[in-house]
C-alpha atoms as a PDB file:
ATOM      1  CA  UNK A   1     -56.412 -23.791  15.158  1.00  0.00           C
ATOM      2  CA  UNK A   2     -57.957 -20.588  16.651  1.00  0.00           C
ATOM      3  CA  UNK A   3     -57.434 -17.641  14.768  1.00  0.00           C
ATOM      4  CA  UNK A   4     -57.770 -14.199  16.655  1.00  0.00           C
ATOM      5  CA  UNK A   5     -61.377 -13.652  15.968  1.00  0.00           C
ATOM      6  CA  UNK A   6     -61.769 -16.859  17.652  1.00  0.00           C
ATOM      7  CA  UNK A   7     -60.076 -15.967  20.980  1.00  0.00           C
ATOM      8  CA  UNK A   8     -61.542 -14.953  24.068  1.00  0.00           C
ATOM      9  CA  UNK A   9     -61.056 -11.310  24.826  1.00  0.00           C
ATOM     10  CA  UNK A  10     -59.010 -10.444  28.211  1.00  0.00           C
ATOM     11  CA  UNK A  11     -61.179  -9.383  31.117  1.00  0.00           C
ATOM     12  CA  UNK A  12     -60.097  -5.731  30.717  1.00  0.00           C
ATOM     13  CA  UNK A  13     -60.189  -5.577  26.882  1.00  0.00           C
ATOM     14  CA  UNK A  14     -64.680  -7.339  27.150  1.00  0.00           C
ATOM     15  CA  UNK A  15     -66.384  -4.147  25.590  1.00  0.00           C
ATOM     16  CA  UNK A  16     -63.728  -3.542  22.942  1.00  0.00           C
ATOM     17  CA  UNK A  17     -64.860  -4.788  19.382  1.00  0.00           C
ATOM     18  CA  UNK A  18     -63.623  -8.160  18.293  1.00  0.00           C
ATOM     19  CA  UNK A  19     -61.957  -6.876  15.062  1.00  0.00           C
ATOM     20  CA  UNK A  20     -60.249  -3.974  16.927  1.00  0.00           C
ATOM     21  CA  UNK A  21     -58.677  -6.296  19.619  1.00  0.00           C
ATOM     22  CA  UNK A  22     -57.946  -9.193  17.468  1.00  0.00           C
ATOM     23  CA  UNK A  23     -55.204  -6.420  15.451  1.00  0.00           C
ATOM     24  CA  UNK A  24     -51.811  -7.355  16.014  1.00  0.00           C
ATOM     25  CA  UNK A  25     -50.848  -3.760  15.771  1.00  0.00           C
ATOM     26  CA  UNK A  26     -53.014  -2.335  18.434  1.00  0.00           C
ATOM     27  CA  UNK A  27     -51.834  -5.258  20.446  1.00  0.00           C
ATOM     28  CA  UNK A  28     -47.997  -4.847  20.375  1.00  0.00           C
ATOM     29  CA  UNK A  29     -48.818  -0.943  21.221  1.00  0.00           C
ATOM     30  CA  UNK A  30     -50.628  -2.065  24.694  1.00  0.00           C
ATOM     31  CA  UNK A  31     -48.050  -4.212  25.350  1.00  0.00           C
ATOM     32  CA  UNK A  32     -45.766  -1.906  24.688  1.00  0.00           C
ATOM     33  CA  UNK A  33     -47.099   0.784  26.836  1.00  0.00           C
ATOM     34  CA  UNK A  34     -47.794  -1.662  29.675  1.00  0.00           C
ATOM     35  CA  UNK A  35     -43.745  -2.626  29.312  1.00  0.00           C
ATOM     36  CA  UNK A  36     -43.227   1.349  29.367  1.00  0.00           C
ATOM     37  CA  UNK A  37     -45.201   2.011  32.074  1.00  0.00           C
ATOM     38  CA  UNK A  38     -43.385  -0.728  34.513  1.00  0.00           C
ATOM     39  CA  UNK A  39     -39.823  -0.106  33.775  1.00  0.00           C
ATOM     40  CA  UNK A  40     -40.311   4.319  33.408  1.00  0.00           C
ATOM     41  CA  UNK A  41     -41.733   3.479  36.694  1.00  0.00           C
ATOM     42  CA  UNK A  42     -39.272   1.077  38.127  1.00  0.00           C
ATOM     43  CA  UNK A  43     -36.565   3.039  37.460  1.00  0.00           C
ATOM     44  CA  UNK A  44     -38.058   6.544  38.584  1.00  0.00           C
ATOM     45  CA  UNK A  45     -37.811   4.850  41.646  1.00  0.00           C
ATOM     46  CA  UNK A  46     -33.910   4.867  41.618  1.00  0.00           C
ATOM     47  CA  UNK A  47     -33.813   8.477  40.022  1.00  0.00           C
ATOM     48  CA  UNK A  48     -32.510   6.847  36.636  1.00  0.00           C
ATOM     49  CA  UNK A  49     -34.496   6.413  32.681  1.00  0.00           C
ATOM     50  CA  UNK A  50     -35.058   4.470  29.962  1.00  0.00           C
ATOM     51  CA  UNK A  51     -32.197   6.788  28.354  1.00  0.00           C
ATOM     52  CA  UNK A  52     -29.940   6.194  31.610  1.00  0.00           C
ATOM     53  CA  UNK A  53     -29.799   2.704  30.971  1.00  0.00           C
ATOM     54  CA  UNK A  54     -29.389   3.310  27.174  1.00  0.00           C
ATOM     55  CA  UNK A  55     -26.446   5.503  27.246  1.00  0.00           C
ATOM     56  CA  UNK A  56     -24.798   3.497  30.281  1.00  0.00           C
ATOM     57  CA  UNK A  57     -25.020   0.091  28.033  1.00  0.00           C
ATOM     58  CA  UNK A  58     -23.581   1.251  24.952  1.00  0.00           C
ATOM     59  CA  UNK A  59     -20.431   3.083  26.687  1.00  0.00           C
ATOM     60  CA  UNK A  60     -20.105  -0.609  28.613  1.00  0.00           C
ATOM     61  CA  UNK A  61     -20.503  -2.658  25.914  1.00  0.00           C
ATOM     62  CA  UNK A  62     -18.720  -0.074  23.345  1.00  0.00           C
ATOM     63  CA  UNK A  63     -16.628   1.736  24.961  1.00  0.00           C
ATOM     64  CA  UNK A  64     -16.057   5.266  25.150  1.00  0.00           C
ATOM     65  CA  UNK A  65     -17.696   7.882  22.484  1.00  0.00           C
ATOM     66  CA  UNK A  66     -18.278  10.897  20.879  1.00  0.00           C
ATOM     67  CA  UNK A  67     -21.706  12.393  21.503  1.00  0.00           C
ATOM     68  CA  UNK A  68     -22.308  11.520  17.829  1.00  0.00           C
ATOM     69  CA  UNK A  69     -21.614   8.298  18.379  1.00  0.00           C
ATOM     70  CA  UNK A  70     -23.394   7.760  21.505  1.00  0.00           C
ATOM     71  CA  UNK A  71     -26.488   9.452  19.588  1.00  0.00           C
ATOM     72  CA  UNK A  72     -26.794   6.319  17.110  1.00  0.00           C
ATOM     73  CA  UNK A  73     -26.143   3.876  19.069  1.00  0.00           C
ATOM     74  CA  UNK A  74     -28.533   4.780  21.295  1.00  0.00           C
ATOM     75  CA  UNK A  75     -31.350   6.037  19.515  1.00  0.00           C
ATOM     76  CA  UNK A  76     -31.420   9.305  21.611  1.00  0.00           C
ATOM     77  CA  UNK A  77     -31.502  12.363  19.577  1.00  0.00           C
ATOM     78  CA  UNK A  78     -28.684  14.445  20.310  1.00  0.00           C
ATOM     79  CA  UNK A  79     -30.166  17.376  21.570  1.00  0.00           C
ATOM     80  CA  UNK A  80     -31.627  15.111  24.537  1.00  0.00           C
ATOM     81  CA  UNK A  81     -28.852  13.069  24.776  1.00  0.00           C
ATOM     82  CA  UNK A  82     -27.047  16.319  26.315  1.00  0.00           C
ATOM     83  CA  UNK A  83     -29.386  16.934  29.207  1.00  0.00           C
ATOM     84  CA  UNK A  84     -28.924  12.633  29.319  1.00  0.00           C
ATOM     85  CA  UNK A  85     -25.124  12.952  29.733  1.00  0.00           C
ATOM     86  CA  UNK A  86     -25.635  15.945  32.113  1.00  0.00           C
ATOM     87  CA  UNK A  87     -27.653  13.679  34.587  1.00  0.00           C
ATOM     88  CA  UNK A  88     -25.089  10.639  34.190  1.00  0.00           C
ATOM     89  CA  UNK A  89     -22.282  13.106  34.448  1.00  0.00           C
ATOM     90  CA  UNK A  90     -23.920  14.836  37.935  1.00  0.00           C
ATOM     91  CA  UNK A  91     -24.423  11.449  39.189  1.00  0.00           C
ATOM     92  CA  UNK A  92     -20.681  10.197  38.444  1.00  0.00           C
ATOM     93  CA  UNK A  93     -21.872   7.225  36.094  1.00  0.00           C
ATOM     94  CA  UNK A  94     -19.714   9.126  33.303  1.00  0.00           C
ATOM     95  CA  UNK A  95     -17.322  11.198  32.416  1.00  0.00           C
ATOM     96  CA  UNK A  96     -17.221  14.127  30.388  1.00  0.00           C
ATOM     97  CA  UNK A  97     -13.805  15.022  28.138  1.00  0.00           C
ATOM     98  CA  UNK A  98     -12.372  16.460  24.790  1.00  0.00           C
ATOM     99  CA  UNK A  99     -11.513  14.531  22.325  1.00  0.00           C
ATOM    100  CA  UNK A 100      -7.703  14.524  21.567  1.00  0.00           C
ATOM    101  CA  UNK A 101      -8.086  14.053  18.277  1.00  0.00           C
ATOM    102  CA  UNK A 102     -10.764  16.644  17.619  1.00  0.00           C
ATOM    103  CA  UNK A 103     -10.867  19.030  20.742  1.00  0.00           C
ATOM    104  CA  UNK A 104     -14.349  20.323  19.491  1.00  0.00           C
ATOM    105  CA  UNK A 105     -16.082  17.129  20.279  1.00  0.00           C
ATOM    106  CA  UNK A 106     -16.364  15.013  23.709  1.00  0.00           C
ATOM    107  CA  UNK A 107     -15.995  12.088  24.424  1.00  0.00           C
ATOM    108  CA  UNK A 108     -18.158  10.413  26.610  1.00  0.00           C
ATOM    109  CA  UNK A 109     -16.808   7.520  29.390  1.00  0.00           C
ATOM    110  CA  UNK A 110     -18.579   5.306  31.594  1.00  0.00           C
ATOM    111  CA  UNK A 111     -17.042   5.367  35.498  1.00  0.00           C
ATOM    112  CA  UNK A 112     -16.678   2.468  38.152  1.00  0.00           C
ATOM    113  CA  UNK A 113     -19.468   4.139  39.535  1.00  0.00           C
ATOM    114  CA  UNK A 114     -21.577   3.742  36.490  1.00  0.00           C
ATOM    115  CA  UNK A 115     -20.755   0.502  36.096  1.00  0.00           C
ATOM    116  CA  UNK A 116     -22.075  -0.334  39.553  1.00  0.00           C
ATOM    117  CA  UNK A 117     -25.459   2.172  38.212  1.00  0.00           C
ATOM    118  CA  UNK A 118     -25.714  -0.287  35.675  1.00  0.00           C
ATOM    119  CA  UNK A 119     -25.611  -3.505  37.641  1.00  0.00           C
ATOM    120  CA  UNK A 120     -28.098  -2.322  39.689  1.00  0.00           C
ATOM    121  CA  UNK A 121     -30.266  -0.976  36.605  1.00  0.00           C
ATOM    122  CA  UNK A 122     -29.887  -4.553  35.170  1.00  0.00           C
ATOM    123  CA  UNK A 123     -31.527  -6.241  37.879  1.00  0.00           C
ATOM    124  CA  UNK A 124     -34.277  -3.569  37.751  1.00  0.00           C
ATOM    125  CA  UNK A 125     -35.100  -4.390  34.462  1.00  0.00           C
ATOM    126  CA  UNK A 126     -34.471  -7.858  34.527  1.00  0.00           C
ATOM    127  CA  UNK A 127     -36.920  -8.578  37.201  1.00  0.00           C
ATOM    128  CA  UNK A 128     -39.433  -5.861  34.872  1.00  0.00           C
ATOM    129  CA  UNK A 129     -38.902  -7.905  32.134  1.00  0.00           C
ATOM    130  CA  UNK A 130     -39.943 -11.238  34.284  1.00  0.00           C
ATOM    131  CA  UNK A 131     -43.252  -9.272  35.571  1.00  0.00           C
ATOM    132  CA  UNK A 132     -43.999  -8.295  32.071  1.00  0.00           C
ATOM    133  CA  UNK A 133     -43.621 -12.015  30.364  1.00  0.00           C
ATOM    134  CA  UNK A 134     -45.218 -14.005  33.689  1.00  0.00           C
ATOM    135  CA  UNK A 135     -47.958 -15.238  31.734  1.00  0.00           C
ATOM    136  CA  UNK A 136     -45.232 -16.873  28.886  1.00  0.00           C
ATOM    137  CA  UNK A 137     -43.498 -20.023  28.860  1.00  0.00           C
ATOM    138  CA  UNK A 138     -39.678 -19.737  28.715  1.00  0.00           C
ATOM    139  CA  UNK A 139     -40.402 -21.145  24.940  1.00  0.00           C
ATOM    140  CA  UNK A 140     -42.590 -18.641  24.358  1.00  0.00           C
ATOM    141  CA  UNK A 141     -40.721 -15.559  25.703  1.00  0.00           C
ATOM    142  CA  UNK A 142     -37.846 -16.862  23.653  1.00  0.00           C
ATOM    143  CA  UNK A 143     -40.032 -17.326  20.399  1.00  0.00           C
ATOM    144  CA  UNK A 144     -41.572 -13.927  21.252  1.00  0.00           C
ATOM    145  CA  UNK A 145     -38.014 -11.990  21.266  1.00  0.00           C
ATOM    146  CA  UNK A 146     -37.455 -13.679  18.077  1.00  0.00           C
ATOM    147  CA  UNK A 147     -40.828 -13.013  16.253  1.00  0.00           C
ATOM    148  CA  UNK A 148     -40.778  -9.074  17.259  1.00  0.00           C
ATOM    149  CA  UNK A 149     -36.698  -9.037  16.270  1.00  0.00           C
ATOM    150  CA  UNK A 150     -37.572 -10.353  12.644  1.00  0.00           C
ATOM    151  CA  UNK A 151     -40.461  -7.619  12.726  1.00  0.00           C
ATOM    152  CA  UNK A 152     -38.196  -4.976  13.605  1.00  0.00           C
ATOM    153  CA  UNK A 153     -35.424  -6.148  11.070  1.00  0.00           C
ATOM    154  CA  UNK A 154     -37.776  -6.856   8.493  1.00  0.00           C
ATOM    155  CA  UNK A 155     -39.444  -3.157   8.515  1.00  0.00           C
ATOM    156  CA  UNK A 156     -35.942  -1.122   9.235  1.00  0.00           C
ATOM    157  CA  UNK A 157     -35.076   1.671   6.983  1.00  0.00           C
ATOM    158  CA  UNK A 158     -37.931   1.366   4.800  1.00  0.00           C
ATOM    159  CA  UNK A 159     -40.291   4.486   5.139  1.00  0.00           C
ATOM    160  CA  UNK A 160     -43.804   4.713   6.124  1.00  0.00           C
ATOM    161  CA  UNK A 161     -45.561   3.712   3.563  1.00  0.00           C
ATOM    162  CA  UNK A 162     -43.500   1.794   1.021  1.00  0.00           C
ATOM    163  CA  UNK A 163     -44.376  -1.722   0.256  1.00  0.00           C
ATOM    164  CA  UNK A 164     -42.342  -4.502   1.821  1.00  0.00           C
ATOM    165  CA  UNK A 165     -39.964  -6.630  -0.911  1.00  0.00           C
ATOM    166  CA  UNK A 166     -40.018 -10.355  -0.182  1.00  0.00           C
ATOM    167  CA  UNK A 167     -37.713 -12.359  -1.119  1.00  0.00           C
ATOM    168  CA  UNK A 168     -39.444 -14.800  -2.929  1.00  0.00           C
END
């Protein structure tokens, strides 16, 4: 089996240094960054962000919430998630209200009209998500989701730094 010193280097990656490309690290962040790049700039093309998309599938799936609440679920800090909701809310994708229960909060709503936002931002992404993962088998996108979802879970909550536990 070839090992990643072994591999031939991508057209565009010939004058780096084996050791350097062959670092899983440095190659999640260019595929990362080539993932941002296509959907930031797929969806600048409808007037709409990453953060759009965020907020609008956690009030669908969800349901409506406090700013608070929309904040974790999201992963947007809440000082930007304001200016997020402002956009959203100017666009008619959701609606802004008090809380009953707690009049000094809002609660945050998505709209028919959001709804149909985030149809159409689904396809967006779903056909990014195709460009992105052309070179993959359906096996292999599949087994790649997986792989980078036990990465993820595996290295949640611990801080930089601190050794990993196994379990064994």
């Amino acid at each position: 089996m070839d090992t990643a010193h072994d591999m031939p280097l991508p057209d565009d990656q010939a004058g780096t240094p084996q050791r350097l490309a062959a670092l899983p690290s440095r190659l999640l962040n260019l595929a990362a960054a080539q993932g941002e790049r296509m959907i930031s700039g797929r969806l600048a093309a409808v007037d709409a962000r990453k953060w759009h998309y965020a907020a609008l599938a956690a009030l669908e799936e969800y349901g409506p919430a406090s700013q608070a609440t929309l904040s974790r679920r999201t992963g947007i800090y809440r000082s930007d998630l304001v200016a997020v909701i402002n956009e959203l809310e100017a666009q008619g994708a959701v609606k802004r209200a008090p809380d009953p229960d707690d009049r000094r909060r809002n609660v945050i709503t998505l709209t028919s009209a959001g709804r149909a936002h985030l149809r159409r931002l689904d396809a967006i992404l779903d056909t990014a998500q195709e460009d992105l993962l052309a070179p993959l088998t359906a096996k292999e996108r599949a087994e790649l989701t997986s792989l980078l979802g036990r990465l993820i879970a595996h290295h949640a909550g611990r801080r930089e730094g601190e050794p990993a536990h196994s379990g064994h």
